[in-house]
C-alpha atoms as a PDB file:
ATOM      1  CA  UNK A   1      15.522  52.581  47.531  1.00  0.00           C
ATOM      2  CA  UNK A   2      17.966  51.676  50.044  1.00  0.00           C
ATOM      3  CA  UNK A   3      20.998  54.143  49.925  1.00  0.00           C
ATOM      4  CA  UNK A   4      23.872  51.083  51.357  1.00  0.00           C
ATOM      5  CA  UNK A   5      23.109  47.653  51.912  1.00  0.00           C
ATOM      6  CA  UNK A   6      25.441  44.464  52.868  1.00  0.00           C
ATOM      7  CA  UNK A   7      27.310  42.255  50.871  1.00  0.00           C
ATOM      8  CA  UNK A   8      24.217  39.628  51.238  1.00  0.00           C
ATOM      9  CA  UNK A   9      21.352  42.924  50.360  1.00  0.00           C
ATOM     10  CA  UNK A  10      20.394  43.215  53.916  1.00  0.00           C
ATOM     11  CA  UNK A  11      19.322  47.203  54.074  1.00  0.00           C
ATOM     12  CA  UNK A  12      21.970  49.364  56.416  1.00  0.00           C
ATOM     13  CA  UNK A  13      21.058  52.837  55.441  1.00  0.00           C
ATOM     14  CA  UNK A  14      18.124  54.768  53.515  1.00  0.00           C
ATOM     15  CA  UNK A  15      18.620  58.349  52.869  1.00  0.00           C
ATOM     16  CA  UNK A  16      16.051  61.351  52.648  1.00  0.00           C
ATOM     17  CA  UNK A  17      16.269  62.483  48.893  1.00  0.00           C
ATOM     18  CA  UNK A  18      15.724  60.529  45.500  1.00  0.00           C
ATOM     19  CA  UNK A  19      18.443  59.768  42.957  1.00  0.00           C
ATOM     20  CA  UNK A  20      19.019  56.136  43.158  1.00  0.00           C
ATOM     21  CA  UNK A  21      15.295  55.792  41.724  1.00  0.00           C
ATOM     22  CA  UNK A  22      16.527  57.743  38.792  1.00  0.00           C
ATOM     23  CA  UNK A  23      19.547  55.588  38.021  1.00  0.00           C
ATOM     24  CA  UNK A  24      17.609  52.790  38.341  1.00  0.00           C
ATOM     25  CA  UNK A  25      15.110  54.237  36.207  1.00  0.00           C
ATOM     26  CA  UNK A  26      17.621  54.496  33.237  1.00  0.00           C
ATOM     27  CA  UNK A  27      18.723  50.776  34.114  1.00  0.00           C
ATOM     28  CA  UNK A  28      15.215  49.285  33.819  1.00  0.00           C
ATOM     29  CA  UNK A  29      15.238  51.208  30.907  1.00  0.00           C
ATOM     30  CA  UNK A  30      18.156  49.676  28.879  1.00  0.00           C
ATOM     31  CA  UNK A  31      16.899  45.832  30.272  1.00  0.00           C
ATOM     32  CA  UNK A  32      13.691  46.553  28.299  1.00  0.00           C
ATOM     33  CA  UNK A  33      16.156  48.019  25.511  1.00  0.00           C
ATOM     34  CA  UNK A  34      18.090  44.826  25.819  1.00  0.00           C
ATOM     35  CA  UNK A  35      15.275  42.254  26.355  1.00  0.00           C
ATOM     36  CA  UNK A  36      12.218  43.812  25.232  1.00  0.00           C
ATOM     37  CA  UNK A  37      10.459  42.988  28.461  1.00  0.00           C
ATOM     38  CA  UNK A  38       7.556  45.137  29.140  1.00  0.00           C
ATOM     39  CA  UNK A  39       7.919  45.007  32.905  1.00  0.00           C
ATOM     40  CA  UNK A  40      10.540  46.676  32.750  1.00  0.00           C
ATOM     41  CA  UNK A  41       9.479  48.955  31.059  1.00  0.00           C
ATOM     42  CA  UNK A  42       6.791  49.554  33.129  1.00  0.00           C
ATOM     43  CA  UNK A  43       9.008  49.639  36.101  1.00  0.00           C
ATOM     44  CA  UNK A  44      11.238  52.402  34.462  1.00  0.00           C
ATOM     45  CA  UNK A  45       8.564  54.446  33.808  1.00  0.00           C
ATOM     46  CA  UNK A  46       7.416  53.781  38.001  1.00  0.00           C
ATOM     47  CA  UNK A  47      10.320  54.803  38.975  1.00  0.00           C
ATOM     48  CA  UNK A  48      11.194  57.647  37.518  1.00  0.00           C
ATOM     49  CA  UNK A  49       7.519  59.127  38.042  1.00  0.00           C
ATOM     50  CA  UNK A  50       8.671  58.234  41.644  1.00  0.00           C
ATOM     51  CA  UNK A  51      11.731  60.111  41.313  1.00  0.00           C
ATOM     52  CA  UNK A  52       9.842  63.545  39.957  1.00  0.00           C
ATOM     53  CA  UNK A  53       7.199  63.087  42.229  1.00  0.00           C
ATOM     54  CA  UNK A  54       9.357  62.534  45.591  1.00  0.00           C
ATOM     55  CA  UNK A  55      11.820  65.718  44.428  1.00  0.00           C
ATOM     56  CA  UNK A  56       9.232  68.201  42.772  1.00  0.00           C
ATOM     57  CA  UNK A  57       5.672  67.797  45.208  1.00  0.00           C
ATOM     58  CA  UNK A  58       6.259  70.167  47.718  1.00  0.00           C
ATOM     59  CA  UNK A  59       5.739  68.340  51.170  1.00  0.00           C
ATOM     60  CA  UNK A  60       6.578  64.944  50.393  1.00  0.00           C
ATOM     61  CA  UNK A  61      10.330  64.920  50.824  1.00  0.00           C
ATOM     62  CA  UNK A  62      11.657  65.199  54.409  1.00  0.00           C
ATOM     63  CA  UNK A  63      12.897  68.512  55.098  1.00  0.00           C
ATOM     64  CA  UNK A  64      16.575  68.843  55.511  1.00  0.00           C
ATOM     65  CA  UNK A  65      16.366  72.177  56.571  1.00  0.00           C
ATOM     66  CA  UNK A  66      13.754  74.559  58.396  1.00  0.00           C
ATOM     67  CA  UNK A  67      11.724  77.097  56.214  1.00  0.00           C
ATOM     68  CA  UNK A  68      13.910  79.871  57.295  1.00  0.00           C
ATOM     69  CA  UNK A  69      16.202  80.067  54.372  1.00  0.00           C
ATOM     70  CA  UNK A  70      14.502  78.249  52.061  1.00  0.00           C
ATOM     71  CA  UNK A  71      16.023  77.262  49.574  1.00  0.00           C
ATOM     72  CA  UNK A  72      16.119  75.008  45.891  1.00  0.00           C
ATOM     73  CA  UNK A  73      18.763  73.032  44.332  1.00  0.00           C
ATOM     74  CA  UNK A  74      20.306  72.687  40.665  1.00  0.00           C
ATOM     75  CA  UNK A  75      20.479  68.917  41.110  1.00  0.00           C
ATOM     76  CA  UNK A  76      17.057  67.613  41.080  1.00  0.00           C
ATOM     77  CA  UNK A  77      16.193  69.290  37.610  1.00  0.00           C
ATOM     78  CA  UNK A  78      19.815  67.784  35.644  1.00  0.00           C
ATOM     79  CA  UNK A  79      18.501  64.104  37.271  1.00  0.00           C
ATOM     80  CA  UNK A  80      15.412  65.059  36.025  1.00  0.00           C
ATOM     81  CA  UNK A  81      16.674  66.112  32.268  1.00  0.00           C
ATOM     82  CA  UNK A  82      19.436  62.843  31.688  1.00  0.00           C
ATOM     83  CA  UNK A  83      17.182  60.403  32.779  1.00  0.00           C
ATOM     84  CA  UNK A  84      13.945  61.759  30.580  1.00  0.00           C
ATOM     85  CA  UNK A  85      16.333  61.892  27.859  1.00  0.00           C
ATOM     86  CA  UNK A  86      18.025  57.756  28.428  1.00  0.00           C
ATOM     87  CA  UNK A  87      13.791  57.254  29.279  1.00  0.00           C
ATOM     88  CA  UNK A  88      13.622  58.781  25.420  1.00  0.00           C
ATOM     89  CA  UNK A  89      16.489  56.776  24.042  1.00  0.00           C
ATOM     90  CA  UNK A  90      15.181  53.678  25.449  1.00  0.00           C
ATOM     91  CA  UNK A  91      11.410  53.737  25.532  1.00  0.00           C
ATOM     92  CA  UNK A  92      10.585  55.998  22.550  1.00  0.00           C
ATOM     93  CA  UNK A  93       8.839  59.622  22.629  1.00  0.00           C
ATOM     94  CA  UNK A  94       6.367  59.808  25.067  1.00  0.00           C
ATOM     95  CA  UNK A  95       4.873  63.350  26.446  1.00  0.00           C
ATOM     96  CA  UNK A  96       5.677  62.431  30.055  1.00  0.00           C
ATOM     97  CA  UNK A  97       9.671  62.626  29.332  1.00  0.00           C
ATOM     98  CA  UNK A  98       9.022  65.691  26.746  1.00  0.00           C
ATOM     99  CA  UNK A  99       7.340  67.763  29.576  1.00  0.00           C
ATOM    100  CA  UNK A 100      10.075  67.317  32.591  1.00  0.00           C
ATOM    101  CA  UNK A 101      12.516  67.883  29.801  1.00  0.00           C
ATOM    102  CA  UNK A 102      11.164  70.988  29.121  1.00  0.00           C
ATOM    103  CA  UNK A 103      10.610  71.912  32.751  1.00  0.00           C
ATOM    104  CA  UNK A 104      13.795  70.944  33.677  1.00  0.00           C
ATOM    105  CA  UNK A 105      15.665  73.424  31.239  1.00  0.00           C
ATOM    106  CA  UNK A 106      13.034  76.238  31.905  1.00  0.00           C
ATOM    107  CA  UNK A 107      13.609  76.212  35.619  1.00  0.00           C
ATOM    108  CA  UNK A 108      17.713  75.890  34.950  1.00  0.00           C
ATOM    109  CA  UNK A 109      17.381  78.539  32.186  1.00  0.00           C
ATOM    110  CA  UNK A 110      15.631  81.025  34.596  1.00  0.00           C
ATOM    111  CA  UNK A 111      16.394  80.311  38.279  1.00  0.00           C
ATOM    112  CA  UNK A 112      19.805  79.282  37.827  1.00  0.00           C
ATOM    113  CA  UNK A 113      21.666  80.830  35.012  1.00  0.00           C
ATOM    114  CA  UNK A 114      22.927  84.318  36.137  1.00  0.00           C
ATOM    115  CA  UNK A 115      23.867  86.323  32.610  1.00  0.00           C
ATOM    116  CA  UNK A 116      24.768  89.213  34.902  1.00  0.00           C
ATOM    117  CA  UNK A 117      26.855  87.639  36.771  1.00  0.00           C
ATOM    118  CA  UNK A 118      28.310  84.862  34.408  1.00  0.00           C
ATOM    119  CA  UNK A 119      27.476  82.056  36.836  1.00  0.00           C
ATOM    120  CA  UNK A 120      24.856  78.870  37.246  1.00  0.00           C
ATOM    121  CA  UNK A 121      24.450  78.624  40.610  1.00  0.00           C
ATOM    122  CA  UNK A 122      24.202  75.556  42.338  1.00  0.00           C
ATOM    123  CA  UNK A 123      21.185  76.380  44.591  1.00  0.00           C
ATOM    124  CA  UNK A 124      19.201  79.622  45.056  1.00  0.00           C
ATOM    125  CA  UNK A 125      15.831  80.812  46.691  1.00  0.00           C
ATOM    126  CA  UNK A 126      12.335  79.393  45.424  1.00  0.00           C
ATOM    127  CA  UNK A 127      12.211  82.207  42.941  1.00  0.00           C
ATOM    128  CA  UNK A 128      15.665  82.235  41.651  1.00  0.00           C
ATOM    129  CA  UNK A 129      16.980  84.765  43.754  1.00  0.00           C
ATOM    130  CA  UNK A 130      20.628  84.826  44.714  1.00  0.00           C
ATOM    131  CA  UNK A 131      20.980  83.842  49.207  1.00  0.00           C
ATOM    132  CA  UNK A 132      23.532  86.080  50.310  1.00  0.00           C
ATOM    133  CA  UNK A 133      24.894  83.257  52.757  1.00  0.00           C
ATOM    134  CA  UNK A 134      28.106  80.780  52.531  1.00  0.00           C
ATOM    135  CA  UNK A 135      25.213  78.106  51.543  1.00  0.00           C
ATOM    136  CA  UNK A 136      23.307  80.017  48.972  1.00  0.00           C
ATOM    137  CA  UNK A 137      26.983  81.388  47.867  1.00  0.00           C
ATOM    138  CA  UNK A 138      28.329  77.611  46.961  1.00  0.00           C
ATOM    139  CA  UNK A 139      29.240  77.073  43.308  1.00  0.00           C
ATOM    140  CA  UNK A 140      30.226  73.539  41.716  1.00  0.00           C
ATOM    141  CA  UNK A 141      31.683  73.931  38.926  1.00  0.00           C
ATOM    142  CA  UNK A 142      31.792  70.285  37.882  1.00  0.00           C
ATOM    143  CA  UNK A 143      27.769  70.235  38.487  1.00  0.00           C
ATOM    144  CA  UNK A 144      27.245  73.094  36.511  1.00  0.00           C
ATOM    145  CA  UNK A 145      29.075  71.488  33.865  1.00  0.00           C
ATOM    146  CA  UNK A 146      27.339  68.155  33.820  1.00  0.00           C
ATOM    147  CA  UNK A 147      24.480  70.169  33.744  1.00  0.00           C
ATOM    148  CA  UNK A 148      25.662  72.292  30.675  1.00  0.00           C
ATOM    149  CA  UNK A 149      26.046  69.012  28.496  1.00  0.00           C
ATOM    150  CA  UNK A 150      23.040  67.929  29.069  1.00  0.00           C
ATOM    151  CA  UNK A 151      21.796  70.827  27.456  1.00  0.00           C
ATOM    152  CA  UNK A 152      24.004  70.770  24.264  1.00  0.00           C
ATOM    153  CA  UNK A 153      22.455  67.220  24.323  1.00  0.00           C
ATOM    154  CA  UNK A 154      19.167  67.942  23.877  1.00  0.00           C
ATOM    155  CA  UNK A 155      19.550  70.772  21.795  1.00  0.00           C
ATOM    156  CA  UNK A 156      21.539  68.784  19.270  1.00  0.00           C
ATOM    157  CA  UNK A 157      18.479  65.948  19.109  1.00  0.00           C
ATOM    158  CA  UNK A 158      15.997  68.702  19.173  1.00  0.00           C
ATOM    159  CA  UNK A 159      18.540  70.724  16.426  1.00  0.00           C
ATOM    160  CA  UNK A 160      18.130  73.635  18.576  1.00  0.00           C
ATOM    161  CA  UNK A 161      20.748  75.778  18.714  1.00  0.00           C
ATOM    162  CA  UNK A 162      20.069  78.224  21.199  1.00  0.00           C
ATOM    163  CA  UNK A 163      20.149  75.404  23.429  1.00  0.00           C
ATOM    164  CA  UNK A 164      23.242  74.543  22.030  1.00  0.00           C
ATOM    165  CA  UNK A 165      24.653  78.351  22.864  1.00  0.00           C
ATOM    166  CA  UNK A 166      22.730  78.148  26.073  1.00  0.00           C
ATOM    167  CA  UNK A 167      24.917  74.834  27.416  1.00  0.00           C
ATOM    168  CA  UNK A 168      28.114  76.269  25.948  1.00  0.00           C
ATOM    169  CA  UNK A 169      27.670  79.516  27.727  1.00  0.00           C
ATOM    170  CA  UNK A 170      27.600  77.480  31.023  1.00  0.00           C
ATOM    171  CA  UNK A 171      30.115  75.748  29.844  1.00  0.00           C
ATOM    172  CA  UNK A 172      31.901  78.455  29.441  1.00  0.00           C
ATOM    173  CA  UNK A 173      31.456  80.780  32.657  1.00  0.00           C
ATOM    174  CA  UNK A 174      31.992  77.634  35.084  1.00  0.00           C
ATOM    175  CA  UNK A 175      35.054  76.321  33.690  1.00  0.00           C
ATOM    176  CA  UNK A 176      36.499  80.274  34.058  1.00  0.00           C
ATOM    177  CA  UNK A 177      34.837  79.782  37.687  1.00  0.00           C
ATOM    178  CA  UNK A 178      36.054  76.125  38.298  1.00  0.00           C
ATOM    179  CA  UNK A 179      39.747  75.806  36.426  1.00  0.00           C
ATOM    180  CA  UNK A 180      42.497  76.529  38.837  1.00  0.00           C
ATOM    181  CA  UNK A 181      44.908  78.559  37.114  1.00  0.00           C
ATOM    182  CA  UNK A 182      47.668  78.028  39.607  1.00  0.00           C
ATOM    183  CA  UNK A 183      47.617  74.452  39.763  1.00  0.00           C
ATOM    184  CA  UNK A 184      45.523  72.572  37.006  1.00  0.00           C
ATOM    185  CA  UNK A 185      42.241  70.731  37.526  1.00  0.00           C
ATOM    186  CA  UNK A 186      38.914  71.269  38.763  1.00  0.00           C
ATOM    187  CA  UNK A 187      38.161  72.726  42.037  1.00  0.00           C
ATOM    188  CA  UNK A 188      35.045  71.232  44.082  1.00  0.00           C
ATOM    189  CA  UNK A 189      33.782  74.693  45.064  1.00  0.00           C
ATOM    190  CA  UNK A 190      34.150  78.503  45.136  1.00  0.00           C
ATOM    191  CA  UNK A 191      31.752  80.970  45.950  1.00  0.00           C
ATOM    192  CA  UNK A 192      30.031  83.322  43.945  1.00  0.00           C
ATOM    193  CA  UNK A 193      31.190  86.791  45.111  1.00  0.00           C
ATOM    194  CA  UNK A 194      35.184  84.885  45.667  1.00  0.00           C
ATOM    195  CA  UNK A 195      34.207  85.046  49.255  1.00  0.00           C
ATOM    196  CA  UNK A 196      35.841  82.355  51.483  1.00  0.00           C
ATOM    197  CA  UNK A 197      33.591  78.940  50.876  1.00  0.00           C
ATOM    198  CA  UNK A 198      32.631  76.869  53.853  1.00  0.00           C
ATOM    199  CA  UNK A 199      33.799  73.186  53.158  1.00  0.00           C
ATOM    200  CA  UNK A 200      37.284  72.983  54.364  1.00  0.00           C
ATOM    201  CA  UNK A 201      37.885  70.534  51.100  1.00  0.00           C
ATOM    202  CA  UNK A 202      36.485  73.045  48.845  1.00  0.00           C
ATOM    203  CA  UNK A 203      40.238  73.354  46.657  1.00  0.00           C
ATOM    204  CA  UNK A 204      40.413  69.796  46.446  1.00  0.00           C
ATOM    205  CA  UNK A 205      40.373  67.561  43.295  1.00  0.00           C
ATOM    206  CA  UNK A 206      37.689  65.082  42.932  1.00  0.00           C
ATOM    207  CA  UNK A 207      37.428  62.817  39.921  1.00  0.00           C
ATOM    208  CA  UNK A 208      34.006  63.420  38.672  1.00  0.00           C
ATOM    209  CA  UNK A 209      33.873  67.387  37.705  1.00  0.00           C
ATOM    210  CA  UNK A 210      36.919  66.257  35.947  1.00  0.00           C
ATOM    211  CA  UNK A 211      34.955  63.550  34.136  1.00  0.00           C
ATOM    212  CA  UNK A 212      32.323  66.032  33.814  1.00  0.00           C
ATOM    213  CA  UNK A 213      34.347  68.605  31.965  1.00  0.00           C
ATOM    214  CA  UNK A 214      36.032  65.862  29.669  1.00  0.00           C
ATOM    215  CA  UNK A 215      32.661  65.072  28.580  1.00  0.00           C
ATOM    216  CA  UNK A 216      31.444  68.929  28.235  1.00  0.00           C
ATOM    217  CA  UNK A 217      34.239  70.169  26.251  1.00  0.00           C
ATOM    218  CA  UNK A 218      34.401  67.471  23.845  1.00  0.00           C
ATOM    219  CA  UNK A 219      30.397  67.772  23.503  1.00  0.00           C
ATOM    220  CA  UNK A 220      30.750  71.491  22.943  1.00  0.00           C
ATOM    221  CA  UNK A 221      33.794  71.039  19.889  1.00  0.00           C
ATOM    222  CA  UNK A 222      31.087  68.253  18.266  1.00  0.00           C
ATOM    223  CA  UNK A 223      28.856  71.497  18.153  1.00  0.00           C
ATOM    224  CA  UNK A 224      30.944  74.233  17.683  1.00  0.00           C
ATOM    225  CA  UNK A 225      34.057  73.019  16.245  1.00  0.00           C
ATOM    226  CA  UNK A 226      35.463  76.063  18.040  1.00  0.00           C
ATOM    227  CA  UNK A 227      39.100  75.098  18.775  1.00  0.00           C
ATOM    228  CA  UNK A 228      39.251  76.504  22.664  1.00  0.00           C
ATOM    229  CA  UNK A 229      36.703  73.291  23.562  1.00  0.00           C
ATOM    230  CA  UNK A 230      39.052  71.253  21.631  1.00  0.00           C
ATOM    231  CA  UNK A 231      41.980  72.724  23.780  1.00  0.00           C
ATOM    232  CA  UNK A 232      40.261  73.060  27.287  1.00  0.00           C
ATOM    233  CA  UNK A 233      39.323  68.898  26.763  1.00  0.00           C
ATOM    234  CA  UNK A 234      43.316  68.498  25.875  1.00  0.00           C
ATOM    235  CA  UNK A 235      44.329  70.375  28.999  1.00  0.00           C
ATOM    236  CA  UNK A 236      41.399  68.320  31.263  1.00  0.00           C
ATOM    237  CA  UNK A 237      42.117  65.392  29.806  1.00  0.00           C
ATOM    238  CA  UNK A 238      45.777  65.496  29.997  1.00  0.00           C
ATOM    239  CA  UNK A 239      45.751  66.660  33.409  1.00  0.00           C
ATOM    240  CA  UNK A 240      43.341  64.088  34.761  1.00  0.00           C
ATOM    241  CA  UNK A 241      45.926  60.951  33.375  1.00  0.00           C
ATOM    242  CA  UNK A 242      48.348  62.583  35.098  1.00  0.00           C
ATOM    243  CA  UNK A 243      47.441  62.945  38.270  1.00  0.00           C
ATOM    244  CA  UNK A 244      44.340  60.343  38.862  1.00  0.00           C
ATOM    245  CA  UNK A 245      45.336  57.581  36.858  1.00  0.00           C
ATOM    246  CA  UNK A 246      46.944  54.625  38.420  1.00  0.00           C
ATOM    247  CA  UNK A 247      49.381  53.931  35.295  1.00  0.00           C
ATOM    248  CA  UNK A 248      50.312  50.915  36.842  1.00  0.00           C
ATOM    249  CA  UNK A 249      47.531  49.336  37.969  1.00  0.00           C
ATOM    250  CA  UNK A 250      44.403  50.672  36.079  1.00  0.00           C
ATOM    251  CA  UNK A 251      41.596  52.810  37.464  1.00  0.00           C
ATOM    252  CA  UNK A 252      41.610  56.478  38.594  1.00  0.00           C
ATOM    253  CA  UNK A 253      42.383  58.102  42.207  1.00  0.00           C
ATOM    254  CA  UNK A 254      39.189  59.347  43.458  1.00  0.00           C
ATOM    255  CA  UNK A 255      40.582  62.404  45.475  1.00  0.00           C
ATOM    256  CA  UNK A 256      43.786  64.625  45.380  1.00  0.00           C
ATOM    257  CA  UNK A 257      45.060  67.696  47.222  1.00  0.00           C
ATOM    258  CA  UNK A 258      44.213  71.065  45.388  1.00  0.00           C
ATOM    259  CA  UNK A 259      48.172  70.945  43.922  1.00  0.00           C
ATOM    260  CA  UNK A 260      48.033  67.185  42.222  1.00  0.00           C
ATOM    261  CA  UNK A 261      48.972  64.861  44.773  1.00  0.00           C
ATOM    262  CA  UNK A 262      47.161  62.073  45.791  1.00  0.00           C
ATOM    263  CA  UNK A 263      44.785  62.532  49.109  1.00  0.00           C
ATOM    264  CA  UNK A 264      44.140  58.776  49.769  1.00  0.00           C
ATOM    265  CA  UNK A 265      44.280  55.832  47.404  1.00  0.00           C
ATOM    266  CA  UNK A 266      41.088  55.175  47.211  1.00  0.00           C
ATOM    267  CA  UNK A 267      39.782  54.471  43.577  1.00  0.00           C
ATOM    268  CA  UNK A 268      35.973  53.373  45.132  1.00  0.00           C
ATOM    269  CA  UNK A 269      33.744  53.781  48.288  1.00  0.00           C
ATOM    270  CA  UNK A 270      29.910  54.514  47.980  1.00  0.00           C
ATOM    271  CA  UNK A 271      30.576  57.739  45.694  1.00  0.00           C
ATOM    272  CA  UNK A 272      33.009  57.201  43.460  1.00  0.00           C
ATOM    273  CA  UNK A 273      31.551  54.039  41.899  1.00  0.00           C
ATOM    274  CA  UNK A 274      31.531  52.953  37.912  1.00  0.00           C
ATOM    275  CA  UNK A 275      28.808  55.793  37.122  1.00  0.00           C
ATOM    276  CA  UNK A 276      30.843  59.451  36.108  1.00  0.00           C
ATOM    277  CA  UNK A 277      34.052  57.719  34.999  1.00  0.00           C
ATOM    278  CA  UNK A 278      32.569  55.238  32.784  1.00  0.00           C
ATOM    279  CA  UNK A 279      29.904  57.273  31.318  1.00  0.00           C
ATOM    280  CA  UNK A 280      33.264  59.844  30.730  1.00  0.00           C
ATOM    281  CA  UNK A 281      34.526  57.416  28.770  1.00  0.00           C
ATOM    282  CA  UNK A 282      31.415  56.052  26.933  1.00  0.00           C
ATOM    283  CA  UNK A 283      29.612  59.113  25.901  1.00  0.00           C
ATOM    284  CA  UNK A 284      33.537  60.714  24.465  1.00  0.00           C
ATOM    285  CA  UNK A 285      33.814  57.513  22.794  1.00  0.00           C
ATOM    286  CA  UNK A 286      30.607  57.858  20.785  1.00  0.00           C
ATOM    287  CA  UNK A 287      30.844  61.935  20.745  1.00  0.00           C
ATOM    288  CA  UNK A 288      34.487  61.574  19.101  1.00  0.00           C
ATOM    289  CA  UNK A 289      33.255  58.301  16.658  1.00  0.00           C
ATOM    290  CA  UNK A 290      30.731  60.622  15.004  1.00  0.00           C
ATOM    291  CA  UNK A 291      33.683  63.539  14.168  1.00  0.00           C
ATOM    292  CA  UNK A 292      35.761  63.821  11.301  1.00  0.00           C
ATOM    293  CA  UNK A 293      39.424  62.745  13.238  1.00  0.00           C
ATOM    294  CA  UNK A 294      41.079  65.634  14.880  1.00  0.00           C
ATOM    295  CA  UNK A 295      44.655  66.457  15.953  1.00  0.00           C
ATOM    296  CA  UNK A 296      43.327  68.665  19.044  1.00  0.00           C
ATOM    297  CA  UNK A 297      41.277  65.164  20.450  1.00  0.00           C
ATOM    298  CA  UNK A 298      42.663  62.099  21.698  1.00  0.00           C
END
């Protein structure tokens, strides 16, 4: 699919890698949901076998980089697990979704999760091992923690807990990774061994990890009812109104200096669209509708 197009649809820019095919996967999706048209359902289920197929076949995607350092990312496998799971919500079981599930939390669980070091890294060699290099290094803690709910997700519908434990525990080591205790909020990145991280905006604030751990912590009190997620989602939440909403006119600030203040006044451009924020919203809405009403969540 075409990364940016013009106002009128006329194609300006395609990039290399596959997520728009996902999205649209889960779109297609609800219109079938919605409509009960089987195209679309047939075009959700295209899509999305496009999406696996284009990110998991070795040699089909263009190579960003040589086969020097090779190396695999935490990305393609949370795409993979949220949109099998909407697929599941909208379609019905099917064994297609219940395999990349599966595969997706496997190859998470083992190549990406570091017990020893109380980490989920963000990319890492073909067999999990750790590159000792400022790329291989690179944690995000806001991926890590999208990532993490998406576990707790599926291991509440599957009533597992030890998936349950397993998101909370990433939960738990990125937001000691990702929470700046000098200033408040989310950082972008850090790296692994507290070396010095490459991206010169690696201490700013970007909405979405914030979005991300909103939705995590809350997700993680629905299955816990431990009182620090209930706290951590006060302190994100409160801190995220503060500095990234626009009290006056609506909307959040996508991007703020590491210390709170605004970096530009943009609230969109071709990342920070409708997607993290309103799903932030959404999925706390339903989590906090199904709990018994709480002082610690607002």
């Amino acid at each position: 699919m075409y990364f940016q197009v013009t106002r009128e649809g006329r194609p300006i820019r395609q990039r290399r890698y596959a997520y728009s095919e996902a999205f649209a996967s889960i779109a297609w999706a609800a219109h079938y949901r919605a409509t009960g048209n089987s195209d679309s359902a047939l075009r959700a289920r295209q899509l999305f076998e496009l999406f696996t197929h284009w990110n998991f076949s070795p040699g089909i995607m263009p190579p960003k980089f040589t086969d020097t350092r090779p190396m695999i990312g935490l990305a393609p496998r949370m795409i993979t697990l949220i949109t099998a799971q909407e697929l599941r919500a909208y379609l019905g079981d099917d064994p297609l979704w219940t395999l990349w599930i599966d595969r997706a939390i496997d190859e998470i669980q083992h190549l990406f999760v570091k017990p020893e070091l109380q980490v989920v890294m963000e990319s890492v060699a073909p067999d999990g091992a750790i590159v000792d290099h400022c790329d291989g290094r690179l944690l995000n803690p806001g991926h890590a923690m999208e990532g993490a709910w998406f576990i707790m997700q599926e291991g509440q519908h599957r009533s597992d807990q030890l998936l349950m434990e397993i998101g909370c525990q990433m939960l738990d080591w990125m937001w000691d990774r990702g929470w700046d205790k000098e200033y408040g909020g989310i950082l972008s990145f850090c790296d692994v061994y507290q070396r010095p991280v490459q991206e010169y905006w690696h201490d700013m604030k970007f909405w979405w990890p914030h979005d991300e751990a909103i939705i995590a912590n809350t997700l993680a009190y629905q299955c816990t009812g431990d009182p620090k997620y209930a706290y951590r989602h006060q302190l994100v939440h409160d801190w995220s109104h503060d500095h990234f909403a626009d009290a006056e006119y609506g909307e959040w600030y996508g991007y703020l200096h590491r210390d709170g203040r605004i970096s530009t006044g943009t609230k969109g451009n071709l990342w920070k669209s409708c997607f993290h924020h309103g799903r932030m919203q959404w999925s706390c809405w339903q989590f906090l509708q199904s709990m018994s009403p709480s002082p610690r969540l607002n």
